[in-house]
C-alpha atoms as a PDB file:
ATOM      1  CA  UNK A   1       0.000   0.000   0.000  1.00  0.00           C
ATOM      2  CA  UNK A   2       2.955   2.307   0.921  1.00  0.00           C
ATOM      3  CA  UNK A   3       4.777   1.460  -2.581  1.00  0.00           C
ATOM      4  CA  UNK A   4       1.316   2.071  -4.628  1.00  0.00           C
ATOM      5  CA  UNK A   5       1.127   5.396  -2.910  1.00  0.00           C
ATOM      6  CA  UNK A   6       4.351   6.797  -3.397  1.00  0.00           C
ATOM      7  CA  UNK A   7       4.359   5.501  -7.316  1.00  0.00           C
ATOM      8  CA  UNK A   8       0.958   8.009  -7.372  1.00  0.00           C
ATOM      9  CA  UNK A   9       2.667  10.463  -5.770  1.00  0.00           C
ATOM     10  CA  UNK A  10       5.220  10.512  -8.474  1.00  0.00           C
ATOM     11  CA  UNK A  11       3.234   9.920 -11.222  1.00  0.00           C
ATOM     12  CA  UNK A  12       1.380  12.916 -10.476  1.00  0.00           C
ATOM     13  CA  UNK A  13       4.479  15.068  -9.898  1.00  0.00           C
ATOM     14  CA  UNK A  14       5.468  14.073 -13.472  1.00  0.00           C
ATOM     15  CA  UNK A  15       2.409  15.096 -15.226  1.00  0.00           C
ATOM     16  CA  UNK A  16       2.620  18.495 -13.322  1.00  0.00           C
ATOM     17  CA  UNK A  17       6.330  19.348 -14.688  1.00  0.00           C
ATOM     18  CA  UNK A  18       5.215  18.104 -18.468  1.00  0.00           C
ATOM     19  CA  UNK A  19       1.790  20.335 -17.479  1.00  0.00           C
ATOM     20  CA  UNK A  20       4.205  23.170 -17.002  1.00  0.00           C
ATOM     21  CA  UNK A  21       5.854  22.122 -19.902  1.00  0.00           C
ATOM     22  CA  UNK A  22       3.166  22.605 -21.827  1.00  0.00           C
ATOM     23  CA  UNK A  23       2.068  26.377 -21.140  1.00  0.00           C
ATOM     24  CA  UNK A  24       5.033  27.898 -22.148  1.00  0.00           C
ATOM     25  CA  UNK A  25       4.579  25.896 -26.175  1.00  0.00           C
ATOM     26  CA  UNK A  26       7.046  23.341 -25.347  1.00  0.00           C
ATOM     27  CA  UNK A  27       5.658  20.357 -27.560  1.00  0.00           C
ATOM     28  CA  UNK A  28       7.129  17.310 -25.777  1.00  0.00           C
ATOM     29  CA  UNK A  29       5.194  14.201 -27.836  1.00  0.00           C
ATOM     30  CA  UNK A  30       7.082  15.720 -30.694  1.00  0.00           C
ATOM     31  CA  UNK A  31       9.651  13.411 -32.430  1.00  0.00           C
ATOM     32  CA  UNK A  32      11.520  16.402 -34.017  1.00  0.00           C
ATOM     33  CA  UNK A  33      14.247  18.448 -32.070  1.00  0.00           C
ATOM     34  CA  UNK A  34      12.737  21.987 -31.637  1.00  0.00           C
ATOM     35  CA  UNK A  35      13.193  24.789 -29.515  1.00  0.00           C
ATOM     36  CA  UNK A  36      10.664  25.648 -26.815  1.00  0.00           C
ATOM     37  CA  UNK A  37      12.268  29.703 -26.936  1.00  0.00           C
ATOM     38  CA  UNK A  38       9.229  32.148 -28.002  1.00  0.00           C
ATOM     39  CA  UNK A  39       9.415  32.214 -31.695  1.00  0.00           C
ATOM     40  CA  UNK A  40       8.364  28.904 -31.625  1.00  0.00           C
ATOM     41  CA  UNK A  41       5.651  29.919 -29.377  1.00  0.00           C
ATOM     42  CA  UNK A  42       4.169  32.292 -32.179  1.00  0.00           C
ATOM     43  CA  UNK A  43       5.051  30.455 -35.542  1.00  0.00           C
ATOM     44  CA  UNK A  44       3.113  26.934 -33.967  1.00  0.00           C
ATOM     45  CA  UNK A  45       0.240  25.733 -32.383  1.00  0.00           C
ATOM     46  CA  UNK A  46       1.080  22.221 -30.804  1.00  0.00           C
ATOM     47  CA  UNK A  47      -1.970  19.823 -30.428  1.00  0.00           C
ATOM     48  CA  UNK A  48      -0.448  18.863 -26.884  1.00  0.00           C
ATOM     49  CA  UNK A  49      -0.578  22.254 -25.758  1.00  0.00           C
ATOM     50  CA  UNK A  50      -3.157  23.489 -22.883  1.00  0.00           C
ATOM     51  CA  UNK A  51      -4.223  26.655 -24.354  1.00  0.00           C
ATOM     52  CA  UNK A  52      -4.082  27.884 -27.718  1.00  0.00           C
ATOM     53  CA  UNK A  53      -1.895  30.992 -28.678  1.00  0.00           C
ATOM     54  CA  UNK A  54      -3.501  32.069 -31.375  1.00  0.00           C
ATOM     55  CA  UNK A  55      -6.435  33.426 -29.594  1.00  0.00           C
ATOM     56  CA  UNK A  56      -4.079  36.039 -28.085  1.00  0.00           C
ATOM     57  CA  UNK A  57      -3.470  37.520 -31.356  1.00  0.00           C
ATOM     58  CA  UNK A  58      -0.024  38.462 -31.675  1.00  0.00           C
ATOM     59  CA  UNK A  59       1.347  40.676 -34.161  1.00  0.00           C
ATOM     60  CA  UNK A  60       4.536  41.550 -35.382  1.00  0.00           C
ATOM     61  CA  UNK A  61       5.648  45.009 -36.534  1.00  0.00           C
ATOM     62  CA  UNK A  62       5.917  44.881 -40.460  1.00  0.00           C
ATOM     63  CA  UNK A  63       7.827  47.656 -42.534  1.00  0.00           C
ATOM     64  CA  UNK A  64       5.055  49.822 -45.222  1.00  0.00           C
ATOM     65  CA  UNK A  65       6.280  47.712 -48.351  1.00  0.00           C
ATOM     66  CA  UNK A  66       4.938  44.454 -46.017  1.00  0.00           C
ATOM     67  CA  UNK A  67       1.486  46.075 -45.349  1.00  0.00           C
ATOM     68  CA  UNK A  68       0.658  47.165 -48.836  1.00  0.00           C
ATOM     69  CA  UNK A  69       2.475  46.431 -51.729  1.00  0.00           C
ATOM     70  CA  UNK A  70       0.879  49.603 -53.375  1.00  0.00           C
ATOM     71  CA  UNK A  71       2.113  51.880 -50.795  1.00  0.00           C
ATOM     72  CA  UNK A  72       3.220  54.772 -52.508  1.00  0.00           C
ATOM     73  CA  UNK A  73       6.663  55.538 -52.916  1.00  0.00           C
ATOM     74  CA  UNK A  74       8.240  59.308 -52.858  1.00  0.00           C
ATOM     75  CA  UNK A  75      11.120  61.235 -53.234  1.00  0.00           C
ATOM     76  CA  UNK A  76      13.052  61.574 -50.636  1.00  0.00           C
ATOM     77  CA  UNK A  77      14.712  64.881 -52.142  1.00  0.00           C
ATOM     78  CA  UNK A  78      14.268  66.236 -55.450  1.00  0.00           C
ATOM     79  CA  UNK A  79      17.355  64.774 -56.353  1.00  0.00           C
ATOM     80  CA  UNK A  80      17.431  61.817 -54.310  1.00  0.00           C
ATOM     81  CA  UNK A  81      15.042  59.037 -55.149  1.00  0.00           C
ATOM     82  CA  UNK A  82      16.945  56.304 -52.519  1.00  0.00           C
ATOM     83  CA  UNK A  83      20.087  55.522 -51.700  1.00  0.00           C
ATOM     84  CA  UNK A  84      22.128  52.522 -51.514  1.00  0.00           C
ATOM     85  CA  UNK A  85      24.132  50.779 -48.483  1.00  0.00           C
ATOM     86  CA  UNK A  86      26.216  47.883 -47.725  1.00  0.00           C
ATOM     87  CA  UNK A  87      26.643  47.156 -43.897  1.00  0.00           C
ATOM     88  CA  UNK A  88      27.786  44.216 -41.723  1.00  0.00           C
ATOM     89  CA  UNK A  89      27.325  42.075 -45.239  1.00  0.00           C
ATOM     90  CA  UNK A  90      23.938  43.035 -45.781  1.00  0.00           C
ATOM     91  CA  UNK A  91      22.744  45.643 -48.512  1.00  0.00           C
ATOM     92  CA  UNK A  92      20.420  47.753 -47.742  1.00  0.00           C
ATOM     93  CA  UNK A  93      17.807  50.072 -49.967  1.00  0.00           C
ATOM     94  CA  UNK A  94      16.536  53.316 -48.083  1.00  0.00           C
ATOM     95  CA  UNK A  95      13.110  54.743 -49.419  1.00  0.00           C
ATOM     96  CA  UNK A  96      10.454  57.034 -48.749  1.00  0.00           C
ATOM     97  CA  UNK A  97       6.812  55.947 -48.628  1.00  0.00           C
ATOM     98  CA  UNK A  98       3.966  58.658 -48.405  1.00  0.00           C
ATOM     99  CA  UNK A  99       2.762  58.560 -44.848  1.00  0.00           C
ATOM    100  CA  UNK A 100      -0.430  60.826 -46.176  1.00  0.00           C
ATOM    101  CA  UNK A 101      -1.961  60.024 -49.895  1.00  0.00           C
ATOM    102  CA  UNK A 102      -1.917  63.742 -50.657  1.00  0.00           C
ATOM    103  CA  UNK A 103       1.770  63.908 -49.919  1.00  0.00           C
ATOM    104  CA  UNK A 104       4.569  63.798 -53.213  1.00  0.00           C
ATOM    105  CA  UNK A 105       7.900  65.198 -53.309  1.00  0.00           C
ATOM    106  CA  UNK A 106       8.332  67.889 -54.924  1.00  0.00           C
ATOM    107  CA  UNK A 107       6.447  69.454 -53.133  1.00  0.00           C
ATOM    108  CA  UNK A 108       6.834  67.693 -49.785  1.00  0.00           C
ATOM    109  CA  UNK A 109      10.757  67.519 -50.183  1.00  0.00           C
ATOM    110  CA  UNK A 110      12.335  66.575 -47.017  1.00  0.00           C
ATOM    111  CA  UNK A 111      14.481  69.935 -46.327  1.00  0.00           C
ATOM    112  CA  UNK A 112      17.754  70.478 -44.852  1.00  0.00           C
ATOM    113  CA  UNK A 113      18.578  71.271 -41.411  1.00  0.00           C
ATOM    114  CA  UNK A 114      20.683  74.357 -42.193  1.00  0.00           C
ATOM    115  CA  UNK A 115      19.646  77.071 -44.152  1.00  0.00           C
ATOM    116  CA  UNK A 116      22.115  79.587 -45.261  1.00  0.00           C
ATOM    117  CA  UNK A 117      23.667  81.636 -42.551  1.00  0.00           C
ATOM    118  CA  UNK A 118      20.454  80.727 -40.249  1.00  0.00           C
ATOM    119  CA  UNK A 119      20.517  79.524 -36.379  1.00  0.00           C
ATOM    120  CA  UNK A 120      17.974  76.491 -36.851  1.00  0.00           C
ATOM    121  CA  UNK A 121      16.309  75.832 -33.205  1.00  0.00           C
ATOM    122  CA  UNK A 122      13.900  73.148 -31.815  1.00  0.00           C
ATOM    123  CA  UNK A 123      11.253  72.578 -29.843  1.00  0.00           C
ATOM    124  CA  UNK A 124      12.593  73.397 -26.237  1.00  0.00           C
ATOM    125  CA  UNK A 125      14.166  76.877 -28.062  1.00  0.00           C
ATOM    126  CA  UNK A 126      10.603  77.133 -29.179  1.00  0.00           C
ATOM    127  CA  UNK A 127       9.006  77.579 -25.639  1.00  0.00           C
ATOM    128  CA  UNK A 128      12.236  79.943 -24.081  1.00  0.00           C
ATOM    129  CA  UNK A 129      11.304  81.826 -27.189  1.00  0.00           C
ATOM    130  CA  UNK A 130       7.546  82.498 -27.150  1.00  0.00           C
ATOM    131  CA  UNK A 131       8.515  82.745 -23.122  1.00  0.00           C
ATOM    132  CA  UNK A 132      10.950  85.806 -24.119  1.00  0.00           C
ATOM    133  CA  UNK A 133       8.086  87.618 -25.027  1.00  0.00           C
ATOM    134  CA  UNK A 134       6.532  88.741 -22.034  1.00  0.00           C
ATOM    135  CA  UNK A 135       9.904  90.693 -21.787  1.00  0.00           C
ATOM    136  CA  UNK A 136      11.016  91.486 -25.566  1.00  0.00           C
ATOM    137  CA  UNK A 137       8.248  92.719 -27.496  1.00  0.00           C
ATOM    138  CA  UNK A 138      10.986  93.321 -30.395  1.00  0.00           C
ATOM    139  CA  UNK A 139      10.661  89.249 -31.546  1.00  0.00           C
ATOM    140  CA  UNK A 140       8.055  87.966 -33.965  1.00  0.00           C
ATOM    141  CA  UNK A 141       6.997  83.780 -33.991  1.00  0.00           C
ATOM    142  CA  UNK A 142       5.923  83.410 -37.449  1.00  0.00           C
ATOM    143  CA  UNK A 143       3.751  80.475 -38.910  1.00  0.00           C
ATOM    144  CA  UNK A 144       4.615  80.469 -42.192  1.00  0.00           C
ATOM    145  CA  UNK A 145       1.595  78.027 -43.562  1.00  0.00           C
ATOM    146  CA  UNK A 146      -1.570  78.790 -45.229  1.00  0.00           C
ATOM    147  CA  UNK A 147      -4.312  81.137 -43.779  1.00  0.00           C
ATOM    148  CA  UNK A 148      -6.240  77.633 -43.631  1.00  0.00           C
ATOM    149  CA  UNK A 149      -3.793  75.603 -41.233  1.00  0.00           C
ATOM    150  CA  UNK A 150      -2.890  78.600 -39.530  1.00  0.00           C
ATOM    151  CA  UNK A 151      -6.800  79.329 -38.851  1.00  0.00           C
ATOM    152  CA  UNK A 152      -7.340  75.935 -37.842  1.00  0.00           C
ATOM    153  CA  UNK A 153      -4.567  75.283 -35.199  1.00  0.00           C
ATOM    154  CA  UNK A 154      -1.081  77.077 -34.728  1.00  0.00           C
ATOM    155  CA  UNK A 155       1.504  77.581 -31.970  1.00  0.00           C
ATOM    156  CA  UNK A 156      -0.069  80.487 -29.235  1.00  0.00           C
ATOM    157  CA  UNK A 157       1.086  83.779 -30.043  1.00  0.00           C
ATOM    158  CA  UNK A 158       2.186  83.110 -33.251  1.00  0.00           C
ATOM    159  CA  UNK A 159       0.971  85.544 -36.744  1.00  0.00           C
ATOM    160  CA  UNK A 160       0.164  84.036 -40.045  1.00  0.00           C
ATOM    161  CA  UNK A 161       2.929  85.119 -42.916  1.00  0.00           C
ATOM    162  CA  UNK A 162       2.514  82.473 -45.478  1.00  0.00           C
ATOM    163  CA  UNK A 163       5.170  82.314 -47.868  1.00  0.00           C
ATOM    164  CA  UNK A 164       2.957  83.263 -50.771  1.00  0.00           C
ATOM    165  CA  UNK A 165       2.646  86.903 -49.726  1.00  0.00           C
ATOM    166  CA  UNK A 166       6.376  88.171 -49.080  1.00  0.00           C
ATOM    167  CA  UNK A 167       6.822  88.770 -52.620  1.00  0.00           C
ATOM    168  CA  UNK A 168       8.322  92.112 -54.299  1.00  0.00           C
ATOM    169  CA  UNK A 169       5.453  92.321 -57.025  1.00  0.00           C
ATOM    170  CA  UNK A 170       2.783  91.530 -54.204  1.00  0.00           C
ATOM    171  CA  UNK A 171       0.424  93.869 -52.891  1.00  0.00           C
ATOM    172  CA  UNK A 172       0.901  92.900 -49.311  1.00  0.00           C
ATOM    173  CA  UNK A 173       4.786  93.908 -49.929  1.00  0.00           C
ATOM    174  CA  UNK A 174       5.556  96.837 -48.366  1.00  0.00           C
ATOM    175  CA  UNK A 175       3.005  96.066 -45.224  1.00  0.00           C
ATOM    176  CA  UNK A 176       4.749  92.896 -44.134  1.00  0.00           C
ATOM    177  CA  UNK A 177       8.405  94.979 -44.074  1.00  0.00           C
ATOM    178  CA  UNK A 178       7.229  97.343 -42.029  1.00  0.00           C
ATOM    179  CA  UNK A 179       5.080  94.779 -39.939  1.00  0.00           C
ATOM    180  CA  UNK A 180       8.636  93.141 -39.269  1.00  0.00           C
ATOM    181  CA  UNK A 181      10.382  96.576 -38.710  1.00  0.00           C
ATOM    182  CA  UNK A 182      11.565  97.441 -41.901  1.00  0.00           C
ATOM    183  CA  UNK A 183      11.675 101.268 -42.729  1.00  0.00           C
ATOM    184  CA  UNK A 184      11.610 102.635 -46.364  1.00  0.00           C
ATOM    185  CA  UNK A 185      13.351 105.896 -47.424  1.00  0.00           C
ATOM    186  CA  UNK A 186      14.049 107.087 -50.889  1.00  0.00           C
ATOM    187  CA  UNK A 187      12.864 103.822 -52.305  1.00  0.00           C
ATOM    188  CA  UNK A 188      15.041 101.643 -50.248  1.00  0.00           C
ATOM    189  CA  UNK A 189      14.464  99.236 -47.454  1.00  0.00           C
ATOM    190  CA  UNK A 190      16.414  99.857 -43.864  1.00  0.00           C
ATOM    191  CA  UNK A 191      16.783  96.690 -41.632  1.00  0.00           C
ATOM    192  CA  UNK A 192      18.517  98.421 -38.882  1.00  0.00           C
ATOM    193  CA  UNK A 193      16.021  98.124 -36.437  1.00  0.00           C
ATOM    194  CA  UNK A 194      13.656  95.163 -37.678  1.00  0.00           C
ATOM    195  CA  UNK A 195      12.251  92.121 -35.583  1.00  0.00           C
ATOM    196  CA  UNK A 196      14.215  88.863 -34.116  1.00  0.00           C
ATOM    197  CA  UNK A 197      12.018  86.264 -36.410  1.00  0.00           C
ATOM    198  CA  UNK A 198      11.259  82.587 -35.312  1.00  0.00           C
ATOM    199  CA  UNK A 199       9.851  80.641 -38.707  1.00  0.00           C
ATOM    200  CA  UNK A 200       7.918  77.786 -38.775  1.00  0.00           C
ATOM    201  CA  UNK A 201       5.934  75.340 -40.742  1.00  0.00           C
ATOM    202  CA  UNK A 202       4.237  71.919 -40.211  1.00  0.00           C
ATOM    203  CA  UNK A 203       8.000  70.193 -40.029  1.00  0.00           C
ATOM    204  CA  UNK A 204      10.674  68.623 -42.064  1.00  0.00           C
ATOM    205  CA  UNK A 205       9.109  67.757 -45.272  1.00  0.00           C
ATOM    206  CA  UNK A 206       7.421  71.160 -45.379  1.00  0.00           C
ATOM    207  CA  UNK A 207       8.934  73.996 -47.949  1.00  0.00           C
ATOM    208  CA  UNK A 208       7.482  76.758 -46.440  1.00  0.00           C
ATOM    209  CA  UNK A 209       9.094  77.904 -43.295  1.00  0.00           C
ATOM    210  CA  UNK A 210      12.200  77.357 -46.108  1.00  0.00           C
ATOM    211  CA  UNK A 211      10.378  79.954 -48.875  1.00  0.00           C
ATOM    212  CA  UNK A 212       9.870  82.642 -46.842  1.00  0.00           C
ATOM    213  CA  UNK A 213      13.487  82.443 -45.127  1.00  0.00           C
ATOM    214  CA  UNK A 214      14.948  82.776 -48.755  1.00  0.00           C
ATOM    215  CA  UNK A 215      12.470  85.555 -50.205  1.00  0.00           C
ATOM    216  CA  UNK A 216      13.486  87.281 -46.496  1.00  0.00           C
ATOM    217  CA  UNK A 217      17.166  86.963 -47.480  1.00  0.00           C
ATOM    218  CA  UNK A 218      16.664  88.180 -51.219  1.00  0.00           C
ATOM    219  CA  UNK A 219      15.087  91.167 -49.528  1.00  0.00           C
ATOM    220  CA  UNK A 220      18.225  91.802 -47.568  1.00  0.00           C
ATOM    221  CA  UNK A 221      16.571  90.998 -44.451  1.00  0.00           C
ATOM    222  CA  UNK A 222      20.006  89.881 -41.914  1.00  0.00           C
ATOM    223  CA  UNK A 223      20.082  86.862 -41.388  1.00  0.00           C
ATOM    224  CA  UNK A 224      21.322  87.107 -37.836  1.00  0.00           C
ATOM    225  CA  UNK A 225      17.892  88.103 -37.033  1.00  0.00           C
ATOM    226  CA  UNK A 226      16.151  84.767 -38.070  1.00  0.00           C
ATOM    227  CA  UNK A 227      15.286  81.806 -36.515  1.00  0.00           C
ATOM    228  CA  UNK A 228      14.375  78.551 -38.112  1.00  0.00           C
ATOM    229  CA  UNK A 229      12.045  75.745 -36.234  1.00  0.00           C
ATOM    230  CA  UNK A 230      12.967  72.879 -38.379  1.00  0.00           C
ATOM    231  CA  UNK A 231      10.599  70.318 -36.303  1.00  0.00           C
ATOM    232  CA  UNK A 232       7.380  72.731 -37.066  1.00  0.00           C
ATOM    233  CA  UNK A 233       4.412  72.242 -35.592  1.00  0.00           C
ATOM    234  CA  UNK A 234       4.167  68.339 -36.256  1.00  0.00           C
ATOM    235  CA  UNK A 235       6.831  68.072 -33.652  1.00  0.00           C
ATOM    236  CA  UNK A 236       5.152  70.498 -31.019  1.00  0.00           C
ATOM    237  CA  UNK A 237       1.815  68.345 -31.462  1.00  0.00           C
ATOM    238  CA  UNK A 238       4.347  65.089 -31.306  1.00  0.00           C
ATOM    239  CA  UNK A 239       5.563  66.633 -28.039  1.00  0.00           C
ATOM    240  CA  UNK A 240       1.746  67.233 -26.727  1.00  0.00           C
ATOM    241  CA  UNK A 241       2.101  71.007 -26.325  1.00  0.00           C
ATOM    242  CA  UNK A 242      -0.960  73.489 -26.382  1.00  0.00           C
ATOM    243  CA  UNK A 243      -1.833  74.808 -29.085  1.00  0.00           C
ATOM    244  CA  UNK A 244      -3.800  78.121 -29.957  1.00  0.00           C
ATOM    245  CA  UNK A 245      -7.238  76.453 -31.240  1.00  0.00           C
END
């Protein structure tokens, strides 16, 4: 009776550690040698096992070219379609997929950091800036977008310059130089006493912040007194900041 006992005993023990077994996707009635690590977990679904792992649907992260073949493919400059790589004996392709179906390059170019003679700033910059102006009132934070973004949602205390205005042949000309500090005598333009500027549009694959900077510098407006926001306002959303609608 004693010997029949402790054979149950172990029995039972036995089935509990090939239980255990069991739960983590170990299938031990298999014949094959396998791995019990986790990516045998997700790529099978043993008969033997206790529960079945598909009904926690798992994913794995996928690049765009695995979601949709048809995702569409973009410029990444202009001039640069893609690029190609060798690294650690592996060759790599890097591409540009739309992340918006409106979105093409040109337009949507993806700019450069460094524009000119221009200090380029980000977010943080941003905020000490806007900050500033409860004691400079001789600094201007310019969204550079259309009337219709800018109308929509913007950066507080920001005015609305698009691009398409600061033009010499344009009849809102002379009222954005002098808006900006800009004097006129005897037909010429005087930037001795204009505005520090902060530029910005929706973000790195935006042209606009970029137009207006160069049809400011065409005008002879110093550069010393720009700033350029490169992130735009897709990075102060990113980084949950207020904004002014």
């Amino acid at each position: 009776m004693k010997n029949t006992l402790i054979l149950l005993l172990l029995f039972m023990y036995t089935t509990i550690i090939y239980s255990e077994d069991l739960i983590i996707g170990c299938d031990i009635t298999s014949s094959k040698e396998e791995s019990c690590d986790e990516g045998d977990i997700l790529k099978k679904d043993t008969t033997s096992s206790i529960f079945k792992l598909k009904n926690l649907n798992i994913t794995e992260e996928k690049s765009p070219s695995e979601y949709d073949l048809n995702t569409k493919r973009i410029k990444i400059t202009e001039k640069i379609s893609s690029i190609k790589v060798e690294h650690q004996k592996r060759k790599f392709t890097i591409e540009r997929y739309a992340t918006k179906k409106h979105i093409s390059c040109p337009p949507s170019c993806i700019q450069p950091i460094k524009i000119k003679n221009i200090k380029t700033v980000g977010t943080l910059e941003t905020i000490n800036f806007i900050d500033s102006l409860n004691k400079n009132r001789r600094i201007i934070l310019i969204d550079s977008r259309s009337s219709l973004e800018y109308k929509k949602e913007s950066i507080p205390t920001a005015i609305n310059i698009p691009y398409s205005i600061i033009k010499k042949e344009g009849k809102h000309y002379d009222i954005i130089l002098k808006l900006l500090g800009a004097k006129k005598t005897d037909k010429k333009w005087s930037f001795n006493n204009v505005y520090q500027l902060l530029i910005f549009d929706n973000g790195m694959w935006d042209t606009q912040a970029t137009k207006v900077i160069h049809r400011l510098i065409s005008l002879k407006y110093p550069q010393n007194k720009i700033l350029y926001y490169y992130g735009g306002f897709n990075n102060w959303k990113e980084a949950g900041l207020t904004t002014s609608y």
